[in-house]
Protein backbone atom coordinates (compact mmCIF):
# COMPACT_ATOMS: atom_id res chain seq x y z
CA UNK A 1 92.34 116.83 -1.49
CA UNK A 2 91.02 120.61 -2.00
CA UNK A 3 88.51 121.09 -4.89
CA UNK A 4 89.00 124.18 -6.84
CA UNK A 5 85.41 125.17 -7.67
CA UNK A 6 86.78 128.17 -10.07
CA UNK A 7 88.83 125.39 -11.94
CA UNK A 8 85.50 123.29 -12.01
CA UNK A 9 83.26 125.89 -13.03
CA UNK A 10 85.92 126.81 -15.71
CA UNK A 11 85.43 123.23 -17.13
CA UNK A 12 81.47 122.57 -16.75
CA UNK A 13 78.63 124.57 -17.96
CA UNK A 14 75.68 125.44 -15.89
CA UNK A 15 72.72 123.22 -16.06
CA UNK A 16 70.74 126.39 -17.79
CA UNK A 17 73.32 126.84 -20.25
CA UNK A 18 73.17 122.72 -20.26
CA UNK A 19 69.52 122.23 -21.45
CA UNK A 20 69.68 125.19 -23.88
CA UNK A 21 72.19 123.59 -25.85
CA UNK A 22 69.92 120.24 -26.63
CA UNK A 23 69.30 119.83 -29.49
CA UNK A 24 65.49 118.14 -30.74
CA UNK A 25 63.92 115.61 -29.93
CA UNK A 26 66.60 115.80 -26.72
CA UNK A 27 65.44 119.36 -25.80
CA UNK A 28 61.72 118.62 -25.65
CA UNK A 29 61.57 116.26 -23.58
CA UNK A 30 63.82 117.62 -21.01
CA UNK A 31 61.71 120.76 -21.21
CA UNK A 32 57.98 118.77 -20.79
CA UNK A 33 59.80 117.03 -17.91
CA UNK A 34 60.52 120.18 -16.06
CA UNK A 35 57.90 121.72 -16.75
CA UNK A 36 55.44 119.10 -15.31
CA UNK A 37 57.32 118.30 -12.16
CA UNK A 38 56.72 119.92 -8.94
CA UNK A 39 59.19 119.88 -6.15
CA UNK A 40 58.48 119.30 -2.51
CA UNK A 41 58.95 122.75 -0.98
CA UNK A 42 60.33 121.87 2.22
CA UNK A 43 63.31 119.66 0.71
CA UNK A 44 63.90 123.08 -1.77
CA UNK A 45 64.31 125.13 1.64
CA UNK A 46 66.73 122.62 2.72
CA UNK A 47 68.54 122.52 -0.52
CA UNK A 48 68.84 126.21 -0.39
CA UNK A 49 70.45 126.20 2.87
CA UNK A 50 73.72 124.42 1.15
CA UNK A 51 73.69 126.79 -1.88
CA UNK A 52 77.37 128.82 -1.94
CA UNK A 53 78.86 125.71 0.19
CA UNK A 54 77.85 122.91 -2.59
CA UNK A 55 78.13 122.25 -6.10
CA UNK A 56 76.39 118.80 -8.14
CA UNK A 57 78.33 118.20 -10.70
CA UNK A 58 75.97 116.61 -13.38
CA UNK A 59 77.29 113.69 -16.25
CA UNK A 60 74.34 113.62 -18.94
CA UNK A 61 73.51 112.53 -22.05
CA UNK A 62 70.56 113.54 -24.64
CA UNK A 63 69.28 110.06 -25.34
CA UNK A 64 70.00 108.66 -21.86
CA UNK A 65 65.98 108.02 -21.01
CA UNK A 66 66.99 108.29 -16.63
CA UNK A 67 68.99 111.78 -17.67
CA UNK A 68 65.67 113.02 -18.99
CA UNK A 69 64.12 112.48 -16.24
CA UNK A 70 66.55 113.58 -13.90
CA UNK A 71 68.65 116.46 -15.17
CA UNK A 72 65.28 118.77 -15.67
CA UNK A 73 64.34 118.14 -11.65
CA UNK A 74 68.53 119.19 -11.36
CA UNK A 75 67.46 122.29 -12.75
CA UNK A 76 64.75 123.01 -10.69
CA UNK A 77 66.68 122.77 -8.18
CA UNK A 78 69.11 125.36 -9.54
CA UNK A 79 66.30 127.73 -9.87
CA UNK A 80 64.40 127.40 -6.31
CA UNK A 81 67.26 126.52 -4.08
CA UNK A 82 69.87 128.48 -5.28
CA UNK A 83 72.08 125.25 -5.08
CA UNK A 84 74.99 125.58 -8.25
CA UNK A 85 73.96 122.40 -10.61
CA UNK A 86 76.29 122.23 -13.40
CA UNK A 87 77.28 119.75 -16.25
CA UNK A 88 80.71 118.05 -17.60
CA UNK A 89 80.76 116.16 -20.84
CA UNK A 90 84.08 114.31 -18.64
């Protein structure tokens, strides 16, 4: 089976456009958590060697407490890798 990352991208949002659209207390906490965590440099660089042949596909929720923690680190690595992270509500 072929993936069609055009069709995907047609039905996700990226993770930017993901944690915009939270909504408070959702969006602050996501935004604290991302802003206090620091990512190990090397495993960035060999993120960012994938980025163009990978997509993560992200399934999130506001209130879920591990989402918090682990959808703002997604988009760090969006940011420093270069890696596509984007989000379904599927």
């Amino acid at each position: 089976m072929v993936l069609d990352l055009l069709e995907i991208r047609m039905k996700t949002v990226s993770i930017v456009e993901y944690m915009k659209s939270l909504e408070e207390p959702f969006k602050e906490e996501f935004l604290s958590r991302k802003q206090a965590y620091q990512p190990n440099q090397e495993a960035i660089n060999k993120l960012g060697a994938f980025a163009g042949e990978y997509m993560i596909i992200a399934f999130s929720a506001a209130w879920c407490k591990d989402c918090a923690v682990n959808i703002p680190v997604l988009a760090i690595i969006n940011e420093t890798s270069g890696l596509e992270v984007r989000f379904s509500e599927d």
